[in-house]
Protein backbone atom coordinates (compact mmCIF):
# COMPACT_ATOMS: atom_id res chain seq x y z
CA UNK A 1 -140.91 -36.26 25.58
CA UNK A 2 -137.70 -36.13 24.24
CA UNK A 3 -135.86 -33.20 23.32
CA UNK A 4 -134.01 -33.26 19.66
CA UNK A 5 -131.18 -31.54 19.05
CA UNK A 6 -130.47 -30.63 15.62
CA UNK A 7 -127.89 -31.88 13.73
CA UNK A 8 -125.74 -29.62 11.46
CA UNK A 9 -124.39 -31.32 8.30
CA UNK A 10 -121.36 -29.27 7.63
CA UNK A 11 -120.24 -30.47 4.55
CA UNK A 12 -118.19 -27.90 3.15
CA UNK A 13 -114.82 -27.89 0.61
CA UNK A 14 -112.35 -25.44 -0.10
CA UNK A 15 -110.81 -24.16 -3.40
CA UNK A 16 -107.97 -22.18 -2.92
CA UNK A 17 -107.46 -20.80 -6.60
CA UNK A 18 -109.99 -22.26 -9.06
CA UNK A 19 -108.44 -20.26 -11.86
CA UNK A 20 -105.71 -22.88 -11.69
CA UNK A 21 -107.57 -26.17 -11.13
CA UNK A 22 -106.93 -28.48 -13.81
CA UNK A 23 -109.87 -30.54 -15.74
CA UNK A 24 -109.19 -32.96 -13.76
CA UNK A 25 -109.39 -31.36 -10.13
CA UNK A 26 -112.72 -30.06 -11.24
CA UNK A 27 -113.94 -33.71 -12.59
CA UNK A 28 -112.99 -34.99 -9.28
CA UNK A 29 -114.67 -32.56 -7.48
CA UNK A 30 -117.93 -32.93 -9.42
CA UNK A 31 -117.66 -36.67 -8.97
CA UNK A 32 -117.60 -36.54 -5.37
CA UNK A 33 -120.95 -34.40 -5.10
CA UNK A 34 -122.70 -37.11 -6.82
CA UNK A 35 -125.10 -39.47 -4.99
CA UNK A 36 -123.47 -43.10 -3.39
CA UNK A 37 -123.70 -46.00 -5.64
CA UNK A 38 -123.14 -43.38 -8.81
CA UNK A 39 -119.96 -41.61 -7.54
CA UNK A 40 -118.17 -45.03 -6.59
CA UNK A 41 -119.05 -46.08 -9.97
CA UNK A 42 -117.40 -42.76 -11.88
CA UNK A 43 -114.40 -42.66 -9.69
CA UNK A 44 -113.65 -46.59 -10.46
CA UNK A 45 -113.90 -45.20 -14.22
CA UNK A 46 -112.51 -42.01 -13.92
CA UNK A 47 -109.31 -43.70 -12.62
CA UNK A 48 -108.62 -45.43 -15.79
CA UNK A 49 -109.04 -42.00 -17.36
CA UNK A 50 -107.15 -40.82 -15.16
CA UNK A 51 -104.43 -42.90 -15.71
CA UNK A 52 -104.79 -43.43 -19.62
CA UNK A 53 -104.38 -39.90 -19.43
CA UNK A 54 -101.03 -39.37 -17.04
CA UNK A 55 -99.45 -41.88 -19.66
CA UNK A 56 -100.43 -40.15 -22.66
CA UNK A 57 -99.15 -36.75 -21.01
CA UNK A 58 -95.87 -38.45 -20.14
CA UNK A 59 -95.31 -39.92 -23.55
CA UNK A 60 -96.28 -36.80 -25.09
CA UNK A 61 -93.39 -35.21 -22.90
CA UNK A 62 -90.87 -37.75 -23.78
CA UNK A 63 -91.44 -37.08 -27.48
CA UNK A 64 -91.08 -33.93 -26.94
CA UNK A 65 -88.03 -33.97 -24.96
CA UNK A 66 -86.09 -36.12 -27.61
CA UNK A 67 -87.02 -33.47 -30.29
CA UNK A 68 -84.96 -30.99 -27.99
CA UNK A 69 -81.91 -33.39 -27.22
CA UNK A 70 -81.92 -33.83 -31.12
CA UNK A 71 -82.25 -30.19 -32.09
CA UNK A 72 -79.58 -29.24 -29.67
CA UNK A 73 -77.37 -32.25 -30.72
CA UNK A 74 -77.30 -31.04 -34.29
CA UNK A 75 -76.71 -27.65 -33.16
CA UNK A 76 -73.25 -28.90 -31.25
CA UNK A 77 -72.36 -30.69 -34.21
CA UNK A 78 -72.45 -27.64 -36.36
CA UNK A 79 -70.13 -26.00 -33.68
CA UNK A 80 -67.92 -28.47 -33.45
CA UNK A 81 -67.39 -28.98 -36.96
CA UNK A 82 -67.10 -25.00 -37.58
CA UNK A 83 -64.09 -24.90 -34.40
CA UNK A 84 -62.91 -28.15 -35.70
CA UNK A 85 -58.80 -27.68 -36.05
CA UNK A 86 -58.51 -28.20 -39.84
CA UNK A 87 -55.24 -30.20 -41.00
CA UNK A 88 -52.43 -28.64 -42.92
CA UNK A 89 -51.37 -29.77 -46.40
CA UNK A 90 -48.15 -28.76 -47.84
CA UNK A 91 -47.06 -30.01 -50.76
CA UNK A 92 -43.34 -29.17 -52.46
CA UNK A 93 -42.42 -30.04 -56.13
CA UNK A 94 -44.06 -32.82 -58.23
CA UNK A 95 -44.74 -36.33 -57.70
CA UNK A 96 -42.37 -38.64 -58.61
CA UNK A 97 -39.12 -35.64 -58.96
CA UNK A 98 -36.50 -35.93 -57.25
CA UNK A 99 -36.78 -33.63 -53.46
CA UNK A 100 -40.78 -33.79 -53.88
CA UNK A 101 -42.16 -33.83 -50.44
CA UNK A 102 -45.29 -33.60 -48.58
CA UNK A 103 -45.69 -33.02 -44.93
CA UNK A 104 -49.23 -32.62 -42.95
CA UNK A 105 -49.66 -31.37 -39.75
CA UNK A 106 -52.57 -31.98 -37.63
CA UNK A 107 -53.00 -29.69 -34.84
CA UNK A 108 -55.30 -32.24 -33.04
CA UNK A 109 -52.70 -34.80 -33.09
CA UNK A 110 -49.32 -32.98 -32.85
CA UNK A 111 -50.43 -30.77 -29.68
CA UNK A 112 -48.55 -32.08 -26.59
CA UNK A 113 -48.23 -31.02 -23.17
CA UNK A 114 -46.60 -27.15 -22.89
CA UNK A 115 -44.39 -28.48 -20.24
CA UNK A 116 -40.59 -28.69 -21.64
CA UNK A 117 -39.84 -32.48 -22.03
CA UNK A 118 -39.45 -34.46 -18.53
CA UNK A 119 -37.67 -37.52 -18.06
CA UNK A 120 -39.68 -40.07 -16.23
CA UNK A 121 -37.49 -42.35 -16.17
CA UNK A 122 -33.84 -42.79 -13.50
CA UNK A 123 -31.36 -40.91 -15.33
CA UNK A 124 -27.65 -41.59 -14.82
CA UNK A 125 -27.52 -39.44 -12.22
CA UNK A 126 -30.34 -40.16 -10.04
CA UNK A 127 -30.30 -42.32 -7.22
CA UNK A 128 -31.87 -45.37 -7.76
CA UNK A 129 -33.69 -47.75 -4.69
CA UNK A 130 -30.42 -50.20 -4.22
CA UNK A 131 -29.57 -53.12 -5.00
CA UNK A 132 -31.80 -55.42 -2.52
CA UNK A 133 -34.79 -55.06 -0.95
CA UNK A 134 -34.59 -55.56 3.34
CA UNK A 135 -36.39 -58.82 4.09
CA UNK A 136 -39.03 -58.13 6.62
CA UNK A 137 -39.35 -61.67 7.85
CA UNK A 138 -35.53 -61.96 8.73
């Protein structure tokens, strides 16, 4: 007579948090503890769920997104158009009279560099590089 040792079936699965599994963690899991030819069945079909799904979450993201970048693009434009330097008219006498003038001034435009004005150019009394170049192959 033979002696038969039991066999233990430890099938077992941990959940670490189930308060944060997702609808779709817990329609996994359920799938799995279904019997073999109907959980290979709903996991073929879930993943098209599944997937349908990730792409409708990622569109819905997207959409989302560009609602923000707008939103925050019209918000910049405000700004810029409220610190926008404003140009300066200045009219003197009529048109057409004799020592009528107008001048504008455009901060935007006029601002230079704060530096007092450099000469980038040789002056007359700067040394220039000579009058002929060394040959090298000579």
């Amino acid at each position: 007579m033979s002696k038969k040792t039991p066999s233990v079936d430890l099938n077992f699965e941990i959940v670490f948090d189930k308060e944060k599994e997702s609808g779709i963690q817990q329609i996994k899991r359920w799938i799995k503890k279904q019997r073999p030819p109907l959980n290979i069945i709903l996991e073929y079909l879930f993943s098209y769920i599944e997937k349908w799904y990730f792409e409708s979450k990622v569109k819905s993201t997207m959409r989302e997104i560009d609602q923000q970048v707008k939103y925050i693009g019209d918000i910049w434009d405000k700004e810029d158009e409220l610190n926008k330097p404003k140009a300066e008219i200045m009219e003197e006498g009529l048109f057409g009279e004799e020592g009528w003038s107008i001048s504008i001034s455009n901060p935007v435009v006029e601002r230079g560099s704060k530096e007092p004005g450099t000469n980038k150019g040789t002056g007359e009394n700067e040394k220039g590089l000579g009058d002929k170049f060394p040959d090298p192959w000579n």
